[in-house]
C-alpha atoms as a PDB file:
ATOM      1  CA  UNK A   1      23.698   1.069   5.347  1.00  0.00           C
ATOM      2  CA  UNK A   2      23.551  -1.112   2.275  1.00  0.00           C
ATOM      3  CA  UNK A   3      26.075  -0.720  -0.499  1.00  0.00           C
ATOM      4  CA  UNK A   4      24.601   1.643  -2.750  1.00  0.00           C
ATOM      5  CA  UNK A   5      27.027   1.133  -5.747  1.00  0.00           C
ATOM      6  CA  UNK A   6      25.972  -2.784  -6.184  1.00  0.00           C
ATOM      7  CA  UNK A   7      22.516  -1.480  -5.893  1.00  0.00           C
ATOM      8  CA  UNK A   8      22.867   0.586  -8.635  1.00  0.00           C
ATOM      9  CA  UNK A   9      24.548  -1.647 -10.704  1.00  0.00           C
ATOM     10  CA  UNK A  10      21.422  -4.248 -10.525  1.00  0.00           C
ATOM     11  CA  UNK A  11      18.367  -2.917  -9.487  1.00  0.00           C
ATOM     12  CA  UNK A  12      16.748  -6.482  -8.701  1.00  0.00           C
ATOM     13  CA  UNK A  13      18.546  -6.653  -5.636  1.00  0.00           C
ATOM     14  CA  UNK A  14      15.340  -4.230  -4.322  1.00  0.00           C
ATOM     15  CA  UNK A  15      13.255  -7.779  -5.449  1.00  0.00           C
ATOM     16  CA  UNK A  16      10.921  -9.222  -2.645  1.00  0.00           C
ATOM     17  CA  UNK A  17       9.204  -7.805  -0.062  1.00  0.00           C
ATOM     18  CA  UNK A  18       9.532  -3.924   0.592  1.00  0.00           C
ATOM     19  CA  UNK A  19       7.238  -2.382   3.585  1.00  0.00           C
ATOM     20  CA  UNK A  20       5.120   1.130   2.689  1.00  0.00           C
ATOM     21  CA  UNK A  21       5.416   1.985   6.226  1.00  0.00           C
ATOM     22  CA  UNK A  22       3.114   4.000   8.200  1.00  0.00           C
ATOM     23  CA  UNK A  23       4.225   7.204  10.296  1.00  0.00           C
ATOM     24  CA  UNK A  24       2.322   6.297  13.700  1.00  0.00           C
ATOM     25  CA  UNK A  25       1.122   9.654  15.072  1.00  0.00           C
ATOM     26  CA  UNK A  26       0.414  10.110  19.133  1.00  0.00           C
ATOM     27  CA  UNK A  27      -1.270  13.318  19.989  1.00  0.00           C
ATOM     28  CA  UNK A  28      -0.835  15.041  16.412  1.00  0.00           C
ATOM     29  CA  UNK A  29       3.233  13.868  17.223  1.00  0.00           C
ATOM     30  CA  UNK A  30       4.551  11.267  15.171  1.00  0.00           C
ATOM     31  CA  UNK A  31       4.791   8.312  17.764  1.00  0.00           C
ATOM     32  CA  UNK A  32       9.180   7.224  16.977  1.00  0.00           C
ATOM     33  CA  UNK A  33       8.357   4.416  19.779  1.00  0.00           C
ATOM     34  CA  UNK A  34       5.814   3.163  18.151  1.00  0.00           C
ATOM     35  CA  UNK A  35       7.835   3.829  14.457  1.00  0.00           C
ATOM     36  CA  UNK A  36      11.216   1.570  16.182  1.00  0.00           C
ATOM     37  CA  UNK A  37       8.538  -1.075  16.927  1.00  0.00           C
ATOM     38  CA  UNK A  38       6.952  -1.517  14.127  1.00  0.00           C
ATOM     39  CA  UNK A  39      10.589  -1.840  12.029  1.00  0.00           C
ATOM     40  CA  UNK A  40      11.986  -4.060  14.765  1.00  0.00           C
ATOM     41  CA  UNK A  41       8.733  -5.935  13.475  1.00  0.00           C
ATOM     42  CA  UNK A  42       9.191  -5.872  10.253  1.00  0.00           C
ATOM     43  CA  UNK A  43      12.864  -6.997   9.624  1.00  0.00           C
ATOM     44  CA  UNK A  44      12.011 -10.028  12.254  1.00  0.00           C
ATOM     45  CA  UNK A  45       9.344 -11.458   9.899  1.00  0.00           C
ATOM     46  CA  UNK A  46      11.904 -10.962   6.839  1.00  0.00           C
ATOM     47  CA  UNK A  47      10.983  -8.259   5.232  1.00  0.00           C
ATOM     48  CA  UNK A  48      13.409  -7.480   2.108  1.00  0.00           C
ATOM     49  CA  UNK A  49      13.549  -3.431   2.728  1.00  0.00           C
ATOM     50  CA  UNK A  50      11.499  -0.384   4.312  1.00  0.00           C
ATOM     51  CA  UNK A  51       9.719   2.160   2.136  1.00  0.00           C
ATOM     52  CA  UNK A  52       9.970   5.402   4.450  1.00  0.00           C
ATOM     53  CA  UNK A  53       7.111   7.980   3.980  1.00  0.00           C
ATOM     54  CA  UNK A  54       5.783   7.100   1.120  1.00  0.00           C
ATOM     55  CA  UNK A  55       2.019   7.624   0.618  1.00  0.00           C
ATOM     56  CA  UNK A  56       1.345   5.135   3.431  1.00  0.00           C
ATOM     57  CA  UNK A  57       3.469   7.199   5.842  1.00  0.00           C
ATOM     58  CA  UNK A  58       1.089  10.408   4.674  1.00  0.00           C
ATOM     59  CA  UNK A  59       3.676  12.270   3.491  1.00  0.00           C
ATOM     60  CA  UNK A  60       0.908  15.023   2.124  1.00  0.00           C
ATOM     61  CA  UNK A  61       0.865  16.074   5.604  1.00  0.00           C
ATOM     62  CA  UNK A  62       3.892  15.959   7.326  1.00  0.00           C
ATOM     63  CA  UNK A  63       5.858  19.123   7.697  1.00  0.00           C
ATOM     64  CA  UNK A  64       9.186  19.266   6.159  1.00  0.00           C
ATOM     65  CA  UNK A  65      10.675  18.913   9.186  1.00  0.00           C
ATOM     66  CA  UNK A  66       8.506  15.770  10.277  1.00  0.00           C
ATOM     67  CA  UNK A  67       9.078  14.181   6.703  1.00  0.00           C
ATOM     68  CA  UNK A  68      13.358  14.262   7.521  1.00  0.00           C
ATOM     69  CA  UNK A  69      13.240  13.283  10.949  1.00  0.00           C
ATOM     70  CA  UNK A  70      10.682  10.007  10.190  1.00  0.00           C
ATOM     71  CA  UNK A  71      13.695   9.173   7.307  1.00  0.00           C
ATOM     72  CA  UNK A  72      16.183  10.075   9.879  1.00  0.00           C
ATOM     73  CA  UNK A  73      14.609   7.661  12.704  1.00  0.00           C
ATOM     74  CA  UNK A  74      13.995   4.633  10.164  1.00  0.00           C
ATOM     75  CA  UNK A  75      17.798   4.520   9.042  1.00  0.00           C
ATOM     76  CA  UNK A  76      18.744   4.806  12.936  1.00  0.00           C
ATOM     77  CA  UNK A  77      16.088   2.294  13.736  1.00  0.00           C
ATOM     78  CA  UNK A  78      16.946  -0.227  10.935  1.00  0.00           C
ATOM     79  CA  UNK A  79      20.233  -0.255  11.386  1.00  0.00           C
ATOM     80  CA  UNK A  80      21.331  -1.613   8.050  1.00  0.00           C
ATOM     81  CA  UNK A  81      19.902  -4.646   8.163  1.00  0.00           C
ATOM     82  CA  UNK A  82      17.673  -4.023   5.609  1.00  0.00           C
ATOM     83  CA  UNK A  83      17.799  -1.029   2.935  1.00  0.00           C
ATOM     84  CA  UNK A  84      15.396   1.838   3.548  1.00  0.00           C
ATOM     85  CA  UNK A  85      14.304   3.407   0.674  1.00  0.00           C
ATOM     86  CA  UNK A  86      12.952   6.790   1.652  1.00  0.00           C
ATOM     87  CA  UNK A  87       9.818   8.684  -0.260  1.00  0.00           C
ATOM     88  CA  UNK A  88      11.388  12.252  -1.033  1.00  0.00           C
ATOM     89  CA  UNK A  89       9.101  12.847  -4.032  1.00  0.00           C
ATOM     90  CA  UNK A  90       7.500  15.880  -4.649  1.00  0.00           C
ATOM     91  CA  UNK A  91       5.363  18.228  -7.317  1.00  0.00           C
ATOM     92  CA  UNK A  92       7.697  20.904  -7.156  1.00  0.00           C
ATOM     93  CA  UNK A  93      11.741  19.866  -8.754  1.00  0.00           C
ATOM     94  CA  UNK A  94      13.240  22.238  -5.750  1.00  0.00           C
ATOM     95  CA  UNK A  95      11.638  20.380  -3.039  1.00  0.00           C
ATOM     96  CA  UNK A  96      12.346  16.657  -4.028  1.00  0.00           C
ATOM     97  CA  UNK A  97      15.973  17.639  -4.709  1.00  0.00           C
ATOM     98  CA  UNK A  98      16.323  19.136  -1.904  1.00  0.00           C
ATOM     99  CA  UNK A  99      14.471  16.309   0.303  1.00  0.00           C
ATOM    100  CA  UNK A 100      16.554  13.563  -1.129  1.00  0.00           C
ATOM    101  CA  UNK A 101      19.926  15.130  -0.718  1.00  0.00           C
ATOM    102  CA  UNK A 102      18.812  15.156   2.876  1.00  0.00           C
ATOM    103  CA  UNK A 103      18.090  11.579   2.777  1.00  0.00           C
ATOM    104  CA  UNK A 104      21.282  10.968   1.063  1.00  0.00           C
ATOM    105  CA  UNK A 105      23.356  12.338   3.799  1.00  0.00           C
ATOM    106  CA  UNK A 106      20.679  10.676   6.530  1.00  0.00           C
ATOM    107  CA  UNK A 107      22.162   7.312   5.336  1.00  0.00           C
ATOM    108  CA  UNK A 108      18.835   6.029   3.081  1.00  0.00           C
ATOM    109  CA  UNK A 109      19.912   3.703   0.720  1.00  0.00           C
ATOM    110  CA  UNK A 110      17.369   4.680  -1.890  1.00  0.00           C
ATOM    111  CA  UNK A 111      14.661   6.719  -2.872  1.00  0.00           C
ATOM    112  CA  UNK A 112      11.351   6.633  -3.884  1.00  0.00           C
ATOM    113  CA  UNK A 113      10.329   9.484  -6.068  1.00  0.00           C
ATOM    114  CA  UNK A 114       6.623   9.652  -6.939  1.00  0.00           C
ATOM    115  CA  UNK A 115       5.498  11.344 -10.365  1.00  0.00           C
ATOM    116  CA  UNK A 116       4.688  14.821  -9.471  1.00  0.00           C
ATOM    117  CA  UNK A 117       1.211  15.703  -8.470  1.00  0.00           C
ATOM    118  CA  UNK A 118      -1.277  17.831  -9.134  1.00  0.00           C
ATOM    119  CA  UNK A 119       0.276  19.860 -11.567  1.00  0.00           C
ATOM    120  CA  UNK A 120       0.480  17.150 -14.450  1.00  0.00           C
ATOM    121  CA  UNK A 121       3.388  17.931 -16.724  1.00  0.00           C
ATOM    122  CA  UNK A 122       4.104  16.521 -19.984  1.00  0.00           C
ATOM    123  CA  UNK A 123       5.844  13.596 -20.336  1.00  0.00           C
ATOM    124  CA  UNK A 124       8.659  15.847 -21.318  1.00  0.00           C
ATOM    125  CA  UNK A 125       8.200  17.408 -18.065  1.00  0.00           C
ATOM    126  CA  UNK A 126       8.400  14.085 -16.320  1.00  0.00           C
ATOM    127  CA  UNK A 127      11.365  13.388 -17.660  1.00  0.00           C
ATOM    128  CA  UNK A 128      13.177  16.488 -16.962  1.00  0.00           C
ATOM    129  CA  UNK A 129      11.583  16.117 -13.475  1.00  0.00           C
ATOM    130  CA  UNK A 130      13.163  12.359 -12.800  1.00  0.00           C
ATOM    131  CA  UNK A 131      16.332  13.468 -14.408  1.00  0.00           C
ATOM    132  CA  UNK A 132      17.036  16.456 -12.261  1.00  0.00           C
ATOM    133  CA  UNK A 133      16.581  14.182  -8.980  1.00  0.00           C
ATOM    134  CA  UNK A 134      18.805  11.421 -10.042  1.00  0.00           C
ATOM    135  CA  UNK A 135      21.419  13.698 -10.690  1.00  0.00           C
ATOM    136  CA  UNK A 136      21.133  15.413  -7.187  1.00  0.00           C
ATOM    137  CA  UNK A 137      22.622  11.587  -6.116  1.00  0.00           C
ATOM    138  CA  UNK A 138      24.205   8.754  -7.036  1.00  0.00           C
ATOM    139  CA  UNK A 139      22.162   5.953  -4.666  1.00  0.00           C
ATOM    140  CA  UNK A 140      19.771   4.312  -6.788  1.00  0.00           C
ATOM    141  CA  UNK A 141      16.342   5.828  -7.190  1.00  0.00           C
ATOM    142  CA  UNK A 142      12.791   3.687  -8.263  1.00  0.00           C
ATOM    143  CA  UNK A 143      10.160   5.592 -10.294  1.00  0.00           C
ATOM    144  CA  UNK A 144       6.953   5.795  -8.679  1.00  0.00           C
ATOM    145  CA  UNK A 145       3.819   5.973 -11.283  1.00  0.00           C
ATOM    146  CA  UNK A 146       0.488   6.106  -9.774  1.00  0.00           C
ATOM    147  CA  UNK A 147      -2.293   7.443 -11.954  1.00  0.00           C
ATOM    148  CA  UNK A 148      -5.094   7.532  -9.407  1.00  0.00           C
ATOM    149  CA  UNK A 149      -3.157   9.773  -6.757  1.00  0.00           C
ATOM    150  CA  UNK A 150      -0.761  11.850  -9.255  1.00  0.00           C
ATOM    151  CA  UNK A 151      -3.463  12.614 -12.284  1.00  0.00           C
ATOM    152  CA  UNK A 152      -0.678  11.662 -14.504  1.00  0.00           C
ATOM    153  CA  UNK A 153       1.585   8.195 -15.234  1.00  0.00           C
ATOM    154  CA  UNK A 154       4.680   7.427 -16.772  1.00  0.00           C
ATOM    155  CA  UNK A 155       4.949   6.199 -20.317  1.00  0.00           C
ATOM    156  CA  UNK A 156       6.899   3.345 -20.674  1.00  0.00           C
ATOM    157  CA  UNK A 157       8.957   5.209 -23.422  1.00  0.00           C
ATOM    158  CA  UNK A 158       9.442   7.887 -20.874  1.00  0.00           C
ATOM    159  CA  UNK A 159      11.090   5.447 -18.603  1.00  0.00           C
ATOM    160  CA  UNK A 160      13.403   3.928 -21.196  1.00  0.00           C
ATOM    161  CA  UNK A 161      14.511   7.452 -21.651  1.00  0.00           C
ATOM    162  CA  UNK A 162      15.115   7.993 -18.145  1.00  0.00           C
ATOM    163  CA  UNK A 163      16.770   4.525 -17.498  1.00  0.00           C
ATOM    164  CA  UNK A 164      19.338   5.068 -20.626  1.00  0.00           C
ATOM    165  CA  UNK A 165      20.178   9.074 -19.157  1.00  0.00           C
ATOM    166  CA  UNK A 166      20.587   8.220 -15.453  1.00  0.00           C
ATOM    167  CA  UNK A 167      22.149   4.465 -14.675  1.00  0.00           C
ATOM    168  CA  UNK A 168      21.100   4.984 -11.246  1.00  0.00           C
ATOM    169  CA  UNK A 169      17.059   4.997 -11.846  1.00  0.00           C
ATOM    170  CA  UNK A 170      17.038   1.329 -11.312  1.00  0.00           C
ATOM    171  CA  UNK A 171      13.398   0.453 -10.980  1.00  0.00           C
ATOM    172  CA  UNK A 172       9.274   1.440 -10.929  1.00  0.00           C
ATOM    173  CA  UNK A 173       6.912   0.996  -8.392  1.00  0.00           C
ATOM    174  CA  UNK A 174       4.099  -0.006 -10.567  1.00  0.00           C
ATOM    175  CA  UNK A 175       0.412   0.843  -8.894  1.00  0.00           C
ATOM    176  CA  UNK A 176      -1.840   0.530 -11.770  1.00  0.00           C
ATOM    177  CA  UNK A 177      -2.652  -2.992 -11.244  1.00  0.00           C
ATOM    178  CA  UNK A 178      -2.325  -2.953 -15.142  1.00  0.00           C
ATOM    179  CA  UNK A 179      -0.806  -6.261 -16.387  1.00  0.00           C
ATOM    180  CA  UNK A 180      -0.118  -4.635 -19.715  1.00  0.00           C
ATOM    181  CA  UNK A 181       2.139  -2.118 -18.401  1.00  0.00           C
ATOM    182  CA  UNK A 182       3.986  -4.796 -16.604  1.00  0.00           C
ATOM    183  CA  UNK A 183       4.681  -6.816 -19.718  1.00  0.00           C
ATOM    184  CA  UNK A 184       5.500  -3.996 -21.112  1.00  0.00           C
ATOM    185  CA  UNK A 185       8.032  -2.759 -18.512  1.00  0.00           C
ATOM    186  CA  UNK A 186       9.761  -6.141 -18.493  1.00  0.00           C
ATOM    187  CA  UNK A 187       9.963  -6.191 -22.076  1.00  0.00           C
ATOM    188  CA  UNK A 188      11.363  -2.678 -22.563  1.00  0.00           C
ATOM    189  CA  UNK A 189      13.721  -2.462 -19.425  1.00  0.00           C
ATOM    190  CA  UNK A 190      17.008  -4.292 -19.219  1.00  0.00           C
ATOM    191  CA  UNK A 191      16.597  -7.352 -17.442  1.00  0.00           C
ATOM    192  CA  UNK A 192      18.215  -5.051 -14.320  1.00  0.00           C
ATOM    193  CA  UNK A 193      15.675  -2.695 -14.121  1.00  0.00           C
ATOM    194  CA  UNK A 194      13.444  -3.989 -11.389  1.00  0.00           C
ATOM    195  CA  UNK A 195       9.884  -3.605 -11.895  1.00  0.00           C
ATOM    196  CA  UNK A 196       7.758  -3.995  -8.587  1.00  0.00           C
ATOM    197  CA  UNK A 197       4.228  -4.117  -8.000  1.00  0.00           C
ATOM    198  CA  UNK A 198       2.882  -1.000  -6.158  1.00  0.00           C
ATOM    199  CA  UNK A 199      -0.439  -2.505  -5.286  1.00  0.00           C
ATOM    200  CA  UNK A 200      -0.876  -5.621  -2.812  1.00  0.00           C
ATOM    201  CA  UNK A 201      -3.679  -7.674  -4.742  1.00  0.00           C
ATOM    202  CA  UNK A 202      -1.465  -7.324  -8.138  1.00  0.00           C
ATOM    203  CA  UNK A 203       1.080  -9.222  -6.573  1.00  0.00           C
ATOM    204  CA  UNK A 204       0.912 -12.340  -7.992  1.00  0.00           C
ATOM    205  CA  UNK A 205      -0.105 -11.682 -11.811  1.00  0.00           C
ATOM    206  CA  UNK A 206       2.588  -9.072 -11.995  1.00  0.00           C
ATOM    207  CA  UNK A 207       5.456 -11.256 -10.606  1.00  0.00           C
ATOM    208  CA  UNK A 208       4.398 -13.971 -13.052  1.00  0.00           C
ATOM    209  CA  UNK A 209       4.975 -11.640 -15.966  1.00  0.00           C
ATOM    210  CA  UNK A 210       8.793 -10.370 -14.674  1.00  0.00           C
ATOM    211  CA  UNK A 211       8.208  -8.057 -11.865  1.00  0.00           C
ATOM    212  CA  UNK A 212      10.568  -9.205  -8.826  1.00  0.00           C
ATOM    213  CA  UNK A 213       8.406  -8.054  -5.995  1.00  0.00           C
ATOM    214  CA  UNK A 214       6.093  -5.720  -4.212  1.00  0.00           C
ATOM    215  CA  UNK A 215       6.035  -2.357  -1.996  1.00  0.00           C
ATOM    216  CA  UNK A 216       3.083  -3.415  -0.031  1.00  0.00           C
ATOM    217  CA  UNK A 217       0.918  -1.960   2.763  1.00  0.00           C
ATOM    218  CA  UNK A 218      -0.200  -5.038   4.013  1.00  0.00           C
ATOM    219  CA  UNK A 219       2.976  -6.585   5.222  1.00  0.00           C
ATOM    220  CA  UNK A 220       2.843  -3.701   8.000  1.00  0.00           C
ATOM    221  CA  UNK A 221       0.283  -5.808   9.474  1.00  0.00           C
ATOM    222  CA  UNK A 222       1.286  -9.224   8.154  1.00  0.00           C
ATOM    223  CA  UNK A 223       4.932  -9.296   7.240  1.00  0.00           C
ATOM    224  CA  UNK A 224       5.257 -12.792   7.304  1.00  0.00           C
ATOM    225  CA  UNK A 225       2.543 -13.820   5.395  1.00  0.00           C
ATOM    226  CA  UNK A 226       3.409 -11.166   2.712  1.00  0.00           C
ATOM    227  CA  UNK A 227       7.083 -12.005   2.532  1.00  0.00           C
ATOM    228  CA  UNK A 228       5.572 -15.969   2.359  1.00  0.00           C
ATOM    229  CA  UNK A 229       3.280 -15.358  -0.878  1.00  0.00           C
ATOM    230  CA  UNK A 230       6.462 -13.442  -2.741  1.00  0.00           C
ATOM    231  CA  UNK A 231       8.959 -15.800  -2.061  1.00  0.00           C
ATOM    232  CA  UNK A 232       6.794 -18.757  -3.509  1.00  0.00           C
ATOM    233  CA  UNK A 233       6.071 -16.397  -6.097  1.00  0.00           C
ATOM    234  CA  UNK A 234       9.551 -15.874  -6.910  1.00  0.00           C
ATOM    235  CA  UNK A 235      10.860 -19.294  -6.632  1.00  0.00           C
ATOM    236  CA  UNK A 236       8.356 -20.321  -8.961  1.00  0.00           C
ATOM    237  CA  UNK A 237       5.991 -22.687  -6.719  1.00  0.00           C
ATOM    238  CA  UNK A 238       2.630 -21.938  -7.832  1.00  0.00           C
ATOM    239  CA  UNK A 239       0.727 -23.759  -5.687  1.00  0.00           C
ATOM    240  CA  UNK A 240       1.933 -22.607  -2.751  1.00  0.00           C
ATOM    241  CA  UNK A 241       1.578 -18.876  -4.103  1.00  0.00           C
ATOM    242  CA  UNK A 242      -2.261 -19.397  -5.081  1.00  0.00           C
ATOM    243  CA  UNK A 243      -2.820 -21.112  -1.330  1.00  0.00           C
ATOM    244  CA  UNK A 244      -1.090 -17.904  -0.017  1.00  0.00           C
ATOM    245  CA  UNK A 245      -3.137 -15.396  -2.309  1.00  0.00           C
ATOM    246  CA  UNK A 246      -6.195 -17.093  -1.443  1.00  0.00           C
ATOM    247  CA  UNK A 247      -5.375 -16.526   2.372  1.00  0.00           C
ATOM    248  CA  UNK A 248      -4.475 -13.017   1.739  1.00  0.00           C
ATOM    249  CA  UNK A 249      -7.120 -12.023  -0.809  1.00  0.00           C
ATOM    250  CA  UNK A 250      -9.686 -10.322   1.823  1.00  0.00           C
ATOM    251  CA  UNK A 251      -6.761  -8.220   3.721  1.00  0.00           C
ATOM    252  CA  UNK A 252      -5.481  -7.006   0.117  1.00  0.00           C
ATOM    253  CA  UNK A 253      -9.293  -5.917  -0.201  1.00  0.00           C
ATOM    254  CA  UNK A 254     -10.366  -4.557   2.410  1.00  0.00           C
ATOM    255  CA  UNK A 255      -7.456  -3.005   3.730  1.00  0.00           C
ATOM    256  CA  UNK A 256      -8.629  -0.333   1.096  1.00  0.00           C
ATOM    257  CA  UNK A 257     -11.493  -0.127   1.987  1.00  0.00           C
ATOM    258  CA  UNK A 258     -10.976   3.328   2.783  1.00  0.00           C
ATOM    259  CA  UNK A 259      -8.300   5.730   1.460  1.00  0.00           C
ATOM    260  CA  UNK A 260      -4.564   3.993   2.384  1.00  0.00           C
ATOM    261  CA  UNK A 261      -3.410   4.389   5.156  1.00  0.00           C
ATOM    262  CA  UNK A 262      -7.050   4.834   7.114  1.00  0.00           C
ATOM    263  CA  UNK A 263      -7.757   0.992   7.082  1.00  0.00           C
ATOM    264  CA  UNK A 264      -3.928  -0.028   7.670  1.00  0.00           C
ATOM    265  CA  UNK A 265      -3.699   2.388  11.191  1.00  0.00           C
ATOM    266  CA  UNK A 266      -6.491   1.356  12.325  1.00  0.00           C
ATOM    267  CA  UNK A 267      -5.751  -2.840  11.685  1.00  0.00           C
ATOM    268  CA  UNK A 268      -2.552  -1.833  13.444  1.00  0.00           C
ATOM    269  CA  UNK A 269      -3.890  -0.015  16.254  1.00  0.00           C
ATOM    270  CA  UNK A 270      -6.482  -2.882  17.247  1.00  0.00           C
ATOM    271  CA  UNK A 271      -3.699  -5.401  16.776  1.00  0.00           C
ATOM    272  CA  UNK A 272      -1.571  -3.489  19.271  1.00  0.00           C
ATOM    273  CA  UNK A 273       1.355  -2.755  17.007  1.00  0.00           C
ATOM    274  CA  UNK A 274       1.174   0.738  17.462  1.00  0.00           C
ATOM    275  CA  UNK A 275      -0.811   2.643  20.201  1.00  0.00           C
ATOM    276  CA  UNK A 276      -3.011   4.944  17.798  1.00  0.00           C
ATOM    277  CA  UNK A 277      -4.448   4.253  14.698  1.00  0.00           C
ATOM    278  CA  UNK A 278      -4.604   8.753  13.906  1.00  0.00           C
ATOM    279  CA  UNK A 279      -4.379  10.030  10.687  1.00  0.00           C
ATOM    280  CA  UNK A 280      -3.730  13.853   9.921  1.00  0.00           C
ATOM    281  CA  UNK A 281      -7.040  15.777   8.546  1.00  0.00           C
ATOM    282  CA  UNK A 282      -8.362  15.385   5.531  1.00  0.00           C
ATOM    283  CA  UNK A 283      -8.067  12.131   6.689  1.00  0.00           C
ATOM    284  CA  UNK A 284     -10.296  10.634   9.276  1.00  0.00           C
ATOM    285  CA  UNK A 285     -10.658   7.594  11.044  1.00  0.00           C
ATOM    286  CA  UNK A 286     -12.808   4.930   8.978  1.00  0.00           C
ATOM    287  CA  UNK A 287     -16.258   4.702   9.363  1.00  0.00           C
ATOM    288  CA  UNK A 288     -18.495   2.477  11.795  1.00  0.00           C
ATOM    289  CA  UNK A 289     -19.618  -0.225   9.304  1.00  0.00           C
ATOM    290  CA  UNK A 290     -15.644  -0.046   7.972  1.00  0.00           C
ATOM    291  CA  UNK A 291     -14.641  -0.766  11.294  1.00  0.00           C
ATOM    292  CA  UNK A 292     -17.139  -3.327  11.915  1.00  0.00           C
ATOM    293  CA  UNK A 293     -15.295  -5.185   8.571  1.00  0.00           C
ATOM    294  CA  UNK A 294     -11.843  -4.428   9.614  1.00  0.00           C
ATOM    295  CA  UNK A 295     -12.728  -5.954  13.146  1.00  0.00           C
ATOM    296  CA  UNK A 296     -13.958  -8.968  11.358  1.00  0.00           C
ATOM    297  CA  UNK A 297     -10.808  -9.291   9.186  1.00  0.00           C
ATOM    298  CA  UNK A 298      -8.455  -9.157  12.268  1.00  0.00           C
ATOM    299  CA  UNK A 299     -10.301 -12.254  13.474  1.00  0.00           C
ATOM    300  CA  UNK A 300      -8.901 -13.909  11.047  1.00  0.00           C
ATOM    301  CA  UNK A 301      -5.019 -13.823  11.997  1.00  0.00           C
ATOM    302  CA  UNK A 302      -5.573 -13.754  15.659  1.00  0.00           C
ATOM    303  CA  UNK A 303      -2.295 -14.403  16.346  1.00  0.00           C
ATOM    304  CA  UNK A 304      -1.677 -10.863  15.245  1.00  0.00           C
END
């Protein structure tokens, strides 16, 4: 396990590459052979940290039960080589307390809490939400704001708020591919709040206004390549960046081509990194002229 107190004492050290990792399912089970295989994966291609059911590891439809055990097995699996930061968010207060005391005492180093859904509070309301988590712990937590999947987002004065009450919210996973908000995040924030980009093809313009990295569903596939366009990102070498966006530009397309995590499974499945590319109902498998374009896309990085 990482150590949490330097963590919360600079929140950049969650820049780079972080993997939104998918729960592999076998037979309506969630597949832990397949799960160890795909973070044995990821931390040998250099990934940063492991995001552990998030969205991507359709936490909508995992039972309680399910949800703790998946956070349970990627802290066991990972080892502490890299931090996991485990998804415990939730639209009801009780329930994302109580999930992320139970990923405190599973050993995650972090959490990601997601702006409550459905029910759309006020921004007051947000912030009594985020404030009431962070004091259930005192490992670092990153904001989640995602307009299209919550029906509200964080205001940036909100999180200023939030950052100045609770020293150990250290960072937002941005996902509105909005450059504005970035700039405005950076500018706001104290230059250890980290601000990451929640949404693969925003990688670049984001990082080149202050944001120091990405949670990204494509590096479940392609790790390397993922962890290759950040770090030239980071470091500052532009060209190299572009050449790496440019290669990447299709999979951060059309790996949403359907609703995430349908496309990502599937990629996975037919690349043989996991044995079944099943999602849980209301999700289904993608379509046959999706998986006509997703069969064309793995052509591309045969190696994989």
């Amino acid at each position: 396990m990482a150590d949490s107190s330097i963590l919360v004492s600079n929140g950049r050290r969650f820049g780079g590459v972080h993997t939104a990792l998918v729960t592999p399912f076998k037979n309506d089970e969630v597949a832990c052979e397949d799960l160890q295989k795909l973070v044995e994966f990821q931390i040998a291609n250099g990934v940063n940290g492991l995001v552990s059911v998030g969205t991507t590891g359709e936490s909508p439809t995992l039972s309680t039960e399910e949800h703790c055990e998946v956070i349970v097995r990627t802290v066991e699996y990972a080892r502490g080589r890299v931090p996991v930061i485990a998804g415990t968010g939730s639209n009801a207060t009780s329930e994302a307390i109580s999930l992320t005391q139970h990923a405190d005492k599973a050993g995650a180093d972090a959490f990601l809490i997601v702006a409550p859904y459905y029910n759309k509070p006020s921004q007051e309301g947000l912030f009594q939400h985020f404030s009431a988590v962070a004091a259930c712990t005192a490992k670092p937590i990153l904001l989640y704001s995602i307009l299209g999947r919550c029906g509200v987002e964080l205001d940036v004065a909100t999180v200023v708020r939030l950052r100045e009450k609770c020293p150990n919210i250290v960072g937002i996973k941005e996902a509105s591919a909005s450059c504005e908000r970035v700039s405005r995040f950076v500018n706001a924030l104290d230059e250890d709040f980290v601000v990451l980009s929640g949404d693969d093809a925003s990688t670049l313009p984001f990082i080149a206004l202050g944001a120091s990295g990405l949670i990204s569903v494509a590096s479940n596939w392609l790790p390397a390549e993922v962890v290759a366009l950040v770090r030239h990102a980071l470091a500052g070498e532009r060209l190299e960046a572009l050449r790496m966006g440019v290669l990447l530009a299709d999979v951060f397309k059309q790996l949403f081509i359907e609703t995430n995590p349908v496309p990502v499974k599937y990629v996975l499945a037919r690349a043989g990194l996991i044995q079944s590319a099943e999602v849980r109902l209301p999700l289904t498998g993608p379509s046959a002229s999706n998986r006509a374009v997703l069969d064309a896309l793995l052509k591309t990085f045969p190696k994989h």
